[in-house]
PDB file of N, CA and C in Angstrom:
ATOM      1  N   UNK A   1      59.702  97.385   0.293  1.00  0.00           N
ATOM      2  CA  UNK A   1      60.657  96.488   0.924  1.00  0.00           C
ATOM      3  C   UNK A   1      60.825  95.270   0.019  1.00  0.00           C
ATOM      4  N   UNK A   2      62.336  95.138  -0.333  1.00  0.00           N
ATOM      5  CA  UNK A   2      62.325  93.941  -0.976  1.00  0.00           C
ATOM      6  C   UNK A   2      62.254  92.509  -0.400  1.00  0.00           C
ATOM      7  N   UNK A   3      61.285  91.351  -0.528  1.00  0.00           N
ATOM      8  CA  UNK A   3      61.174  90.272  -0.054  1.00  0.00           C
ATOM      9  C   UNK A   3      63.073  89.160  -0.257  1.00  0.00           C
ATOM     10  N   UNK A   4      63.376  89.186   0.816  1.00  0.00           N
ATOM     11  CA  UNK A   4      65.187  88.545  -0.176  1.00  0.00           C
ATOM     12  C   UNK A   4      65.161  87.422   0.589  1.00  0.00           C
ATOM     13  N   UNK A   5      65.606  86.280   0.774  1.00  0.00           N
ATOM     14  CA  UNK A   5      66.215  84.645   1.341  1.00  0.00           C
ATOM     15  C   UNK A   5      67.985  85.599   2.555  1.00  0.00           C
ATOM     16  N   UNK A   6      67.602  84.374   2.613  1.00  0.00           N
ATOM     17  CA  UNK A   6      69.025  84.587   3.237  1.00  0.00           C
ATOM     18  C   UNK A   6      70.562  84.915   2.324  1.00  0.00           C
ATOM     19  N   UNK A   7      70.079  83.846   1.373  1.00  0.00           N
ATOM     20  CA  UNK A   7      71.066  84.195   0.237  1.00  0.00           C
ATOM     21  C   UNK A   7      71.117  85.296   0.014  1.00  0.00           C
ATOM     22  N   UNK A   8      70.171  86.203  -0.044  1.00  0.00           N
ATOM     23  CA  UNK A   8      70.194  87.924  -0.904  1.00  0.00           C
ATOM     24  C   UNK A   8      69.398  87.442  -2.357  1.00  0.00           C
ATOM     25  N   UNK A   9      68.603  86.428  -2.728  1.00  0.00           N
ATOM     26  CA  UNK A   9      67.726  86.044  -3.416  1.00  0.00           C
ATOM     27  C   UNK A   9      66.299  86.840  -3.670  1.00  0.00           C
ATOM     28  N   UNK A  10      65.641  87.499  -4.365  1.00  0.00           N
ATOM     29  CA  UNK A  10      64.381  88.078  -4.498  1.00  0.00           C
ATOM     30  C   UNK A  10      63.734  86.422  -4.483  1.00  0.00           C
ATOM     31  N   UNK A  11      62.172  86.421  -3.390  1.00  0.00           N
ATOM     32  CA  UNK A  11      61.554  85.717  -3.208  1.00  0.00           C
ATOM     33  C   UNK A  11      61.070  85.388  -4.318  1.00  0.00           C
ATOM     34  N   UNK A  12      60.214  86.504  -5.172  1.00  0.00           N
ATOM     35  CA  UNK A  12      59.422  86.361  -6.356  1.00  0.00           C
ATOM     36  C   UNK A  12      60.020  86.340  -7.603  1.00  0.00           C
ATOM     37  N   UNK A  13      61.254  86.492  -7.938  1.00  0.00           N
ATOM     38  CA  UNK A  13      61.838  86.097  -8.932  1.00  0.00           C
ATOM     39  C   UNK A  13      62.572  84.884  -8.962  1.00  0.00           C
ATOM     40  N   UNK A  14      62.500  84.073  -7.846  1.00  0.00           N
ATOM     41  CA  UNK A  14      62.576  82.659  -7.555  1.00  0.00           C
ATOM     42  C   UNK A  14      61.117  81.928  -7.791  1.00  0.00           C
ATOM     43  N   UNK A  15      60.010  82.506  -7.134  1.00  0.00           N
ATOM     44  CA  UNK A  15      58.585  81.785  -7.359  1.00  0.00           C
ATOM     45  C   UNK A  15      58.527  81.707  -8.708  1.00  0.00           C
ATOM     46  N   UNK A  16      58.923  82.818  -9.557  1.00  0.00           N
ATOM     47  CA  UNK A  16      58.693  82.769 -11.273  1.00  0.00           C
ATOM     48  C   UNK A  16      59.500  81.905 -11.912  1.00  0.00           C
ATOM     49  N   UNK A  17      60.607  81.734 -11.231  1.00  0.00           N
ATOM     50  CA  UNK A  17      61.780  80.710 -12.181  1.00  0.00           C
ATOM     51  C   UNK A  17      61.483  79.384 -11.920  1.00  0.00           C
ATOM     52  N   UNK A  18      60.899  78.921 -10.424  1.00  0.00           N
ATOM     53  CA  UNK A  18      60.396  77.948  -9.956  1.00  0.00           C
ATOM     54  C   UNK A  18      58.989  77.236 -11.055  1.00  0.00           C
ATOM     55  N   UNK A  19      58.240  78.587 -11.202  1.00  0.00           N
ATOM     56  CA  UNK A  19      56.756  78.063 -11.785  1.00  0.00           C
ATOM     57  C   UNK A  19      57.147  77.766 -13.326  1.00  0.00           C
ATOM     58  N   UNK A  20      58.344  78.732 -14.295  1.00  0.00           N
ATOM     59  CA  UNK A  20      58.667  78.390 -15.075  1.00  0.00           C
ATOM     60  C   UNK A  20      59.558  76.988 -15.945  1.00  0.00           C
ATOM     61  N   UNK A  21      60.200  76.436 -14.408  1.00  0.00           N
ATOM     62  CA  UNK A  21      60.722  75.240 -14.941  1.00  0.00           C
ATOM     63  C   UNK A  21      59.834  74.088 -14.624  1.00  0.00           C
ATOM     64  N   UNK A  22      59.068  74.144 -13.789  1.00  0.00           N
ATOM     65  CA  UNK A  22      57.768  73.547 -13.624  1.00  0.00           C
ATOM     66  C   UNK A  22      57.313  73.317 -15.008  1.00  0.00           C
ATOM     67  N   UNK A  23      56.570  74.200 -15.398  1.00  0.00           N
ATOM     68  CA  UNK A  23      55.692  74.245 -16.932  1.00  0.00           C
ATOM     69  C   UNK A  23      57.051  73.785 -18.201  1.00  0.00           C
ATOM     70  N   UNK A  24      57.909  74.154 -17.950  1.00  0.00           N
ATOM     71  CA  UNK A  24      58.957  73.633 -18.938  1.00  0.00           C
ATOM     72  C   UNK A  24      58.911  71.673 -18.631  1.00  0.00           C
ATOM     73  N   UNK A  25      59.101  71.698 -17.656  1.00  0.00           N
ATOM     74  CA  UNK A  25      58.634  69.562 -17.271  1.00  0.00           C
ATOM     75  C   UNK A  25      57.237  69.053 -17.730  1.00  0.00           C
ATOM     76  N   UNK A  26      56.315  70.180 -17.583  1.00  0.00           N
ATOM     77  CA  UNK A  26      55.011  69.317 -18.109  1.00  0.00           C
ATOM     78  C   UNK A  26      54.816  69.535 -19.558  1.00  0.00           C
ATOM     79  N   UNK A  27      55.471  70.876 -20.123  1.00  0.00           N
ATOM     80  CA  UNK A  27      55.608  70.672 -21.777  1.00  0.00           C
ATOM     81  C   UNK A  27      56.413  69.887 -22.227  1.00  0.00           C
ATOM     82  N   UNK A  28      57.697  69.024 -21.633  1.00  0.00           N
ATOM     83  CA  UNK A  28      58.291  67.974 -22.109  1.00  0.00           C
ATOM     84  C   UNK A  28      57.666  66.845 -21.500  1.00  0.00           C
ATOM     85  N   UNK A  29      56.576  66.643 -20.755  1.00  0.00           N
ATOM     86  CA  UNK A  29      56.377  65.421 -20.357  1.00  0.00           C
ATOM     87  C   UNK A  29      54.807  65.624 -20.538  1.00  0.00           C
ATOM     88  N   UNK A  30      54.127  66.166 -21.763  1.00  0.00           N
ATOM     89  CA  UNK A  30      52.554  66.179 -22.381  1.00  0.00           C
ATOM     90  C   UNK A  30      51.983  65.037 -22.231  1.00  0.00           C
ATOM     91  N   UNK A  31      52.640  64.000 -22.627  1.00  0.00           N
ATOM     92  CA  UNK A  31      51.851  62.645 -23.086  1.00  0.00           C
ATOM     93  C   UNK A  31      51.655  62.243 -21.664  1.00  0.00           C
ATOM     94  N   UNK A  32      52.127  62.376 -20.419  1.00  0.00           N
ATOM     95  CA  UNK A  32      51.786  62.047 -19.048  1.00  0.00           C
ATOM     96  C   UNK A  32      50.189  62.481 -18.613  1.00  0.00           C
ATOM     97  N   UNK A  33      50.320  63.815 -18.757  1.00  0.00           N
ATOM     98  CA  UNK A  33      49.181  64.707 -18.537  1.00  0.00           C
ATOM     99  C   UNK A  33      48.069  64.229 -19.427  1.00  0.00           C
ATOM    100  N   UNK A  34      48.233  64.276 -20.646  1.00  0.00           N
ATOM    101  CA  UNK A  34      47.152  63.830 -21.455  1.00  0.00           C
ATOM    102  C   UNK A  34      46.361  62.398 -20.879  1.00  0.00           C
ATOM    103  N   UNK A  35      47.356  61.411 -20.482  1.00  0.00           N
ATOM    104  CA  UNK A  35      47.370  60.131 -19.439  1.00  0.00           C
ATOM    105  C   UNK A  35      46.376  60.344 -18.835  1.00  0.00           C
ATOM    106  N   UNK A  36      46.809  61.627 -17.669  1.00  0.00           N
ATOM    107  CA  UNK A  36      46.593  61.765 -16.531  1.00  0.00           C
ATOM    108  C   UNK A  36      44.945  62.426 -16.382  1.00  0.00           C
ATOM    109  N   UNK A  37      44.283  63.150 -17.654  1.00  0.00           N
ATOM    110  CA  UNK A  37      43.233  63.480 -17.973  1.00  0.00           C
ATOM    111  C   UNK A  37      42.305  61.991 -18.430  1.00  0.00           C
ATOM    112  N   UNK A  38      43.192  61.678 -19.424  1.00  0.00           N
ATOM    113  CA  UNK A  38      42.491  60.660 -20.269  1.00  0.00           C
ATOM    114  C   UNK A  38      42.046  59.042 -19.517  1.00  0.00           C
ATOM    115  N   UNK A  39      42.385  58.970 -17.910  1.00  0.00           N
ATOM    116  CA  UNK A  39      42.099  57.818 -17.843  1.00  0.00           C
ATOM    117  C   UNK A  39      41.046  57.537 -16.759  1.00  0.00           C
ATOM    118  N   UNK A  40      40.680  58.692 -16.082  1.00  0.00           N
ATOM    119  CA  UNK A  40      39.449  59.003 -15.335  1.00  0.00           C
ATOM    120  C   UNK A  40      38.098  59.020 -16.161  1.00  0.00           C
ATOM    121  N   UNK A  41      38.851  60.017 -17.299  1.00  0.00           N
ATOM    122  CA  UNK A  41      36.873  60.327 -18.474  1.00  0.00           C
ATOM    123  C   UNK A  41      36.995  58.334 -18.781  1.00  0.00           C
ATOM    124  N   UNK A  42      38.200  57.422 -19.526  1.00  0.00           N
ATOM    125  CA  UNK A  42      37.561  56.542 -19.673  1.00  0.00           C
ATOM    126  C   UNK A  42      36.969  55.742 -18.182  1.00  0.00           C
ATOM    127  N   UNK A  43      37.394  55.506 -17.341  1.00  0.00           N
ATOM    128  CA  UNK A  43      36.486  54.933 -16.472  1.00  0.00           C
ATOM    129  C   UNK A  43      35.689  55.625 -16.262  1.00  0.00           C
ATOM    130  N   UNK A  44      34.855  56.638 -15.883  1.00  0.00           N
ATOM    131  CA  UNK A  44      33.382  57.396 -16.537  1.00  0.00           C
ATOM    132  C   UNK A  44      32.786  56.788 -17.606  1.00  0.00           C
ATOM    133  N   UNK A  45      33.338  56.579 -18.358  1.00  0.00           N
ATOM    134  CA  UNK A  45      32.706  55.888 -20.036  1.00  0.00           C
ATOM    135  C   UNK A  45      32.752  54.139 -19.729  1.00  0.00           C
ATOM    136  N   UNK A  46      33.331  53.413 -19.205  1.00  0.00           N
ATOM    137  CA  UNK A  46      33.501  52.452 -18.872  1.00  0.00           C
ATOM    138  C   UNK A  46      32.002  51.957 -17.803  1.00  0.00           C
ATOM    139  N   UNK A  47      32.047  52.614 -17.030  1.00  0.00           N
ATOM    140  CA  UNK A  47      31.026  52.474 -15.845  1.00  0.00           C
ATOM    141  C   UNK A  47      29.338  53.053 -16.659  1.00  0.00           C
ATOM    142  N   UNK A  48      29.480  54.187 -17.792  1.00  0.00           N
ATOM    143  CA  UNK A  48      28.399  54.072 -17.962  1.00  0.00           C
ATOM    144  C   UNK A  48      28.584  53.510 -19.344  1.00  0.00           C
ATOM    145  N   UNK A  49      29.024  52.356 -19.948  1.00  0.00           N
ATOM    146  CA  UNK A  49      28.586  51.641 -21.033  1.00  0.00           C
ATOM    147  C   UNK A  49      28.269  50.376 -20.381  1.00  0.00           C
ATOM    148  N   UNK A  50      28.643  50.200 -18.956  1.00  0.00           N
ATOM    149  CA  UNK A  50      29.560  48.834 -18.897  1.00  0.00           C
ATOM    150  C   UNK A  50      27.753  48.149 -18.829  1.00  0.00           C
ATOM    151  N   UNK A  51      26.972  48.285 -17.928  1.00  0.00           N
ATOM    152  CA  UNK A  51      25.123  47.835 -17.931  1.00  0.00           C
ATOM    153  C   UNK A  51      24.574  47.213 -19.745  1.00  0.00           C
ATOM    154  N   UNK A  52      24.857  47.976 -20.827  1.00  0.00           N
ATOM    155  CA  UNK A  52      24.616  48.006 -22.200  1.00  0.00           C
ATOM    156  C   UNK A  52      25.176  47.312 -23.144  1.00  0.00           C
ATOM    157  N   UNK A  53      26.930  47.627 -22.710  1.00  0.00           N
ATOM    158  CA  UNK A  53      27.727  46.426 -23.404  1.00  0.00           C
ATOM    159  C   UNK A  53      27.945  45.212 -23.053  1.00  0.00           C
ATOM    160  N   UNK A  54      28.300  45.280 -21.940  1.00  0.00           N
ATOM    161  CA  UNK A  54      28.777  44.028 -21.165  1.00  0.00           C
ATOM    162  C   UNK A  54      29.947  44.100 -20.731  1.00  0.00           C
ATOM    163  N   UNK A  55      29.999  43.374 -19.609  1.00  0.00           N
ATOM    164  CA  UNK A  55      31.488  43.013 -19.001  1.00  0.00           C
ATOM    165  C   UNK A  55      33.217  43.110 -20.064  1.00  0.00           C
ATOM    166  N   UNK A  56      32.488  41.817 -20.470  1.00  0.00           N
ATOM    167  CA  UNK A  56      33.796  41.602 -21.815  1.00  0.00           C
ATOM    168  C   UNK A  56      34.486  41.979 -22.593  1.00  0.00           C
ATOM    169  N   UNK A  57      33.584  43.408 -22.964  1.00  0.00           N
ATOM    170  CA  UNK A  57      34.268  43.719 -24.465  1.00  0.00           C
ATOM    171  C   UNK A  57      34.461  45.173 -23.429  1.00  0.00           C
ATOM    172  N   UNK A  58      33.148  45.833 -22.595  1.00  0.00           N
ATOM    173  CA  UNK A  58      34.263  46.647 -21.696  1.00  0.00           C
ATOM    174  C   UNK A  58      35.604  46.999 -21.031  1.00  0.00           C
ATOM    175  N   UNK A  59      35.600  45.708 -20.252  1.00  0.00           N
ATOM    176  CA  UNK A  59      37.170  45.478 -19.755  1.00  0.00           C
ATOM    177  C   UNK A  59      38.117  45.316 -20.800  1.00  0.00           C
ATOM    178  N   UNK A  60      38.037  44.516 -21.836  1.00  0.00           N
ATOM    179  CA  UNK A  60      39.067  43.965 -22.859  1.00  0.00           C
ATOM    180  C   UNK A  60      39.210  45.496 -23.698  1.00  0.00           C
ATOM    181  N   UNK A  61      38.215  46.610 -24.096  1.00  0.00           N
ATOM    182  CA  UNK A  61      38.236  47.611 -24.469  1.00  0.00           C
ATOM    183  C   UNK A  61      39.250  48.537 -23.441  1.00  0.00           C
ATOM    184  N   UNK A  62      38.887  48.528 -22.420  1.00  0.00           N
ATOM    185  CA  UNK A  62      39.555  49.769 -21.655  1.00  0.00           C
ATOM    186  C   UNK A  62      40.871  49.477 -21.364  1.00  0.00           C
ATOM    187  N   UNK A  63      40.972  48.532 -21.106  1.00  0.00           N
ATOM    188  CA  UNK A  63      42.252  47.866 -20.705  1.00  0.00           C
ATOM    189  C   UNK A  63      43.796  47.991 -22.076  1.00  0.00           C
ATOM    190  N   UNK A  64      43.060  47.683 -23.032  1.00  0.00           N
ATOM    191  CA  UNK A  64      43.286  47.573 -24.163  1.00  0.00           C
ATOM    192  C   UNK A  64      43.959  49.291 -24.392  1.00  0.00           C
ATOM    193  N   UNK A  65      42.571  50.460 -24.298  1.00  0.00           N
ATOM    194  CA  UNK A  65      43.354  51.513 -24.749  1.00  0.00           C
ATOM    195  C   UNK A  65      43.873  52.245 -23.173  1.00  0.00           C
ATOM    196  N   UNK A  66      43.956  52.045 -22.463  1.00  0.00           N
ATOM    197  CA  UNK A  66      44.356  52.636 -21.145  1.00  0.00           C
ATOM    198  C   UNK A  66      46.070  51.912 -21.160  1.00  0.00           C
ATOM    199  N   UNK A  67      45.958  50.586 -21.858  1.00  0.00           N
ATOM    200  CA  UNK A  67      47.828  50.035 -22.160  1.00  0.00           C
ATOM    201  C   UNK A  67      48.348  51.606 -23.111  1.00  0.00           C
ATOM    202  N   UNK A  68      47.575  51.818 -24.507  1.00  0.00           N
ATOM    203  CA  UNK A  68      47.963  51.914 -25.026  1.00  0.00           C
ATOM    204  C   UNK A  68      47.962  53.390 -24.887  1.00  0.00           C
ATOM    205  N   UNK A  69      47.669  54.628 -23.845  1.00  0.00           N
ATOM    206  CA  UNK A  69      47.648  55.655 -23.680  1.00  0.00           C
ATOM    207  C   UNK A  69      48.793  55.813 -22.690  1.00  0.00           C
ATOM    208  N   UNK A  70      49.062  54.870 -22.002  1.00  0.00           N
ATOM    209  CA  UNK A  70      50.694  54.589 -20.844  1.00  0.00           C
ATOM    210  C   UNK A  70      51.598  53.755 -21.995  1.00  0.00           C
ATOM    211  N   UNK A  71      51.692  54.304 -23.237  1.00  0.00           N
ATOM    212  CA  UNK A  71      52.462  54.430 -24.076  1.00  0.00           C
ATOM    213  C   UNK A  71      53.379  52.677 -24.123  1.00  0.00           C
ATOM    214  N   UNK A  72      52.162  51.684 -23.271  1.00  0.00           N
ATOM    215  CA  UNK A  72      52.849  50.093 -23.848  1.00  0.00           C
ATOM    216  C   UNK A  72      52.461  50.331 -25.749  1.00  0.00           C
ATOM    217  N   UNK A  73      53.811  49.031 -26.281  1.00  0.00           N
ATOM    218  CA  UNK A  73      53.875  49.162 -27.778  1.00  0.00           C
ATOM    219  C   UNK A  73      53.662  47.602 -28.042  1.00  0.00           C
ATOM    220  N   UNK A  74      53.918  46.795 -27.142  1.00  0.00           N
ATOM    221  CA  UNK A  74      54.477  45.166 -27.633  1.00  0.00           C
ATOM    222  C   UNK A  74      52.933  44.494 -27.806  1.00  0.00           C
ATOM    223  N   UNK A  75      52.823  43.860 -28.853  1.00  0.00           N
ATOM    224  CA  UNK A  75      51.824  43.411 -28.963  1.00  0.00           C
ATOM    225  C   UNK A  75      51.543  42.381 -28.126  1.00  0.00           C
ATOM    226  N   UNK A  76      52.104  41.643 -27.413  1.00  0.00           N
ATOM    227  CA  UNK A  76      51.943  40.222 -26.633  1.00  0.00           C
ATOM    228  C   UNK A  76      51.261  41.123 -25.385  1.00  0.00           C
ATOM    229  N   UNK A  77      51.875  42.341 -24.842  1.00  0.00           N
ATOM    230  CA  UNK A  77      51.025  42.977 -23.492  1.00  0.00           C
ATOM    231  C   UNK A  77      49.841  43.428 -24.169  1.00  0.00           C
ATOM    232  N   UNK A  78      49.955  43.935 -25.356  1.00  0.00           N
ATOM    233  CA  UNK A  78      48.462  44.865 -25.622  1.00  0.00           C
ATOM    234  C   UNK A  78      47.456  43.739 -25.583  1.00  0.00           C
ATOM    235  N   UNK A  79      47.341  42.104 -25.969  1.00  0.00           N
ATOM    236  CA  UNK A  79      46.527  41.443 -26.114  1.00  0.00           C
ATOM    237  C   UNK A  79      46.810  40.749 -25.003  1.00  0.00           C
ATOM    238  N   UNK A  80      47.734  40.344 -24.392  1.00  0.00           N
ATOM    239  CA  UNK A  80      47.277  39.652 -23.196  1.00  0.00           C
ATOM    240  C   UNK A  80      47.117  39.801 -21.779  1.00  0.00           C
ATOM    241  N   UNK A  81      47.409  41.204 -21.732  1.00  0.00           N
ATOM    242  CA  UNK A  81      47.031  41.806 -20.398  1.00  0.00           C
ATOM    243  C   UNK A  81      45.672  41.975 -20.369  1.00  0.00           C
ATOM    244  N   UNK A  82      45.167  42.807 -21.479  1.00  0.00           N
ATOM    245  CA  UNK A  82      43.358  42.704 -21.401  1.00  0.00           C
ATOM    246  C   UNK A  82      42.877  41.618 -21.070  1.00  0.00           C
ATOM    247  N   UNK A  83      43.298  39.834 -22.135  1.00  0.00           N
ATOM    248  CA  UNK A  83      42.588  39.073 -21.961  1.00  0.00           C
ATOM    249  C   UNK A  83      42.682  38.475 -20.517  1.00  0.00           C
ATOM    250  N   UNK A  84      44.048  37.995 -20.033  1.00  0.00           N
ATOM    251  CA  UNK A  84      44.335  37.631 -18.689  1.00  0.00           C
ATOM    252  C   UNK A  84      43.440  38.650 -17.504  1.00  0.00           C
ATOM    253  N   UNK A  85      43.278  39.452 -17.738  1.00  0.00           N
ATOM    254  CA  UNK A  85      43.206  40.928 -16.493  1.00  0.00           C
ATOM    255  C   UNK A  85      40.855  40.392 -16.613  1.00  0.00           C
ATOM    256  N   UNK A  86      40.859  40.206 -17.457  1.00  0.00           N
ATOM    257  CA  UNK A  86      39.705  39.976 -17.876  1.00  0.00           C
ATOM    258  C   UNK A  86      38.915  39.035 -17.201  1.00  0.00           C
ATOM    259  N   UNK A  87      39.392  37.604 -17.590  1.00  0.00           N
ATOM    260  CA  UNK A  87      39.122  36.101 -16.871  1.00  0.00           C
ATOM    261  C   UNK A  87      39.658  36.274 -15.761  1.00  0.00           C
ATOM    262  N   UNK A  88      40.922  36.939 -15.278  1.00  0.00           N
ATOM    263  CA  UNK A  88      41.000  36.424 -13.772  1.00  0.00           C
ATOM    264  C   UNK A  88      39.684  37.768 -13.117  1.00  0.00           C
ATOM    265  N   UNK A  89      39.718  39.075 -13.415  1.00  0.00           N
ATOM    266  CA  UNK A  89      38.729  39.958 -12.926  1.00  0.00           C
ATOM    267  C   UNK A  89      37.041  38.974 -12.747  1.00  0.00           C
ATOM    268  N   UNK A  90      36.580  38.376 -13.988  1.00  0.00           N
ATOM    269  CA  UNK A  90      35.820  37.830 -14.197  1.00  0.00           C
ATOM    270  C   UNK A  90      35.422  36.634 -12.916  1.00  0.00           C
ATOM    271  N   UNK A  91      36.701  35.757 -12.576  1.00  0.00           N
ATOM    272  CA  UNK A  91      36.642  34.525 -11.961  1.00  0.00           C
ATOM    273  C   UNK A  91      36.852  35.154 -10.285  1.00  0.00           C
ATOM    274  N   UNK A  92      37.655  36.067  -9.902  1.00  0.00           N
ATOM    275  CA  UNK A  92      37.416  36.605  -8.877  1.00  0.00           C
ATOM    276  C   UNK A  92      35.772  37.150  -7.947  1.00  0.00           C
ATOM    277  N   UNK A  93      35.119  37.733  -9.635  1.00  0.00           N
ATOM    278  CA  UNK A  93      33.968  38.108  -8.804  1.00  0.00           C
ATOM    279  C   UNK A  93      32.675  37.615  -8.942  1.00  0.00           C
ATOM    280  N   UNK A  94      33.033  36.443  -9.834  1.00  0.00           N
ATOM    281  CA  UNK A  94      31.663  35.521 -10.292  1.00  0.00           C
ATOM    282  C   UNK A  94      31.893  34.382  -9.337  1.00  0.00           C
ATOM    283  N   UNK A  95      33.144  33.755  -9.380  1.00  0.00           N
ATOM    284  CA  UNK A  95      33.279  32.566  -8.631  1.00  0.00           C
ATOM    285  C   UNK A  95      33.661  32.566  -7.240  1.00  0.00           C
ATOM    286  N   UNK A  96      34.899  33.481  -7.059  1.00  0.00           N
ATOM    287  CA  UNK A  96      34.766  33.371  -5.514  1.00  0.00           C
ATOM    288  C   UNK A  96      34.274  34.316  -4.576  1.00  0.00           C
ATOM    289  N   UNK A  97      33.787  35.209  -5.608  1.00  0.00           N
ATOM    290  CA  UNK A  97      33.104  36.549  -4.400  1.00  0.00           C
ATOM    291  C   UNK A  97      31.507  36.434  -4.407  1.00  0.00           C
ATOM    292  N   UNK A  98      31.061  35.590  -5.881  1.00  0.00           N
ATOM    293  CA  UNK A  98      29.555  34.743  -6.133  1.00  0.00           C
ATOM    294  C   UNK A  98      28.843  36.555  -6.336  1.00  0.00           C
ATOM    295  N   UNK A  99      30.038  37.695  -7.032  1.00  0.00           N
ATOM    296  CA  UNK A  99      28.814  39.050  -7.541  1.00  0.00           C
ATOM    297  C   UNK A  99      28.355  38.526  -9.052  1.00  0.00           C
ATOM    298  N   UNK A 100      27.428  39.170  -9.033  1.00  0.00           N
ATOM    299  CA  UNK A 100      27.031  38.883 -10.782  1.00  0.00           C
ATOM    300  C   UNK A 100      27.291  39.855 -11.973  1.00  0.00           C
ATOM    301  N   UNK A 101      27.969  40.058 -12.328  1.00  0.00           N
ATOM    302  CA  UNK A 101      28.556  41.103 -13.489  1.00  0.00           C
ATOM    303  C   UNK A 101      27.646  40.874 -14.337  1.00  0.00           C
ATOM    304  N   UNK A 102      27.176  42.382 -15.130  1.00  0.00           N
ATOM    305  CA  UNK A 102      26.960  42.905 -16.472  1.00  0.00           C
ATOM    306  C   UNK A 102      27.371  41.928 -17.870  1.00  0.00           C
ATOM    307  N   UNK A 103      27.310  40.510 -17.784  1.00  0.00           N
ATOM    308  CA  UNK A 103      28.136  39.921 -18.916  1.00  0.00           C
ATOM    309  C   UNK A 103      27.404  40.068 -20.241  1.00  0.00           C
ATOM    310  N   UNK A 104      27.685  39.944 -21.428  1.00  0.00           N
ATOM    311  CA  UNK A 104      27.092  39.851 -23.033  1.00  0.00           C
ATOM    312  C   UNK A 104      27.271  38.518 -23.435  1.00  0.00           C
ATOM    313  N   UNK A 105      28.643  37.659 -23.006  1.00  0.00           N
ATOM    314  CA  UNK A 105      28.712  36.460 -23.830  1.00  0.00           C
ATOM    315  C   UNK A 105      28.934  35.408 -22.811  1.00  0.00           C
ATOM    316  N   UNK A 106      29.277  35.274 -21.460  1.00  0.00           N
ATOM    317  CA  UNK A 106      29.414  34.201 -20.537  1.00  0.00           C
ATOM    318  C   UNK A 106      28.138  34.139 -20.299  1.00  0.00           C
TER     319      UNK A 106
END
């Protein structure tokens, strides 16, 4: 028995054209996915350097390549989103939440 839509459509030669333009969007849109892998392992790597390195050069590190894997180019965001994102992260949880962060140089 053939599976058909109302149209007179084969079900499964729709599921295949469906799954195929699917995979045709994520082979034109790689650098998303790669993103989309790449920014979980760094917070994994983040959380276990962060005790060893320190606060500072952690955040200003991740921040830094996590801009630059969501494909920002301008140099004024690549350096001042880390540093800003940094001191205010910093002043949020030292000063008004009174936690004590992992620091190396404060």
């Amino acid at each position: 028995i053939k599976k058909v839509n109302a149209d007179g459509e084969n079900y499964v030669q729709k599921d295949i054209a469906n799954a195929k333009a699917k995979f045709a969007y994520l082979k034109e849109h790689w650098k998303g996915v790669i993103a989309l892998i790449a920014l979980p392992v760094m917070m994994w790597i983040y959380a276990t350097v962060l005790p060893t390195v320190g606060f500072e050069i952690c955040t200003l590190v991740f921040l830094f390549v996590a801009l630059l894997i969501c494909q920002e180019r301008r140099w004024y965001i690549l350096l001042g989103v880390p540093v800003g994102m940094t001191v205010v992260i910093y002043l949020l949880f030292r000063l008004l939440l009174n936690v004590p962060l992992p620091l190396l140089f404060l």
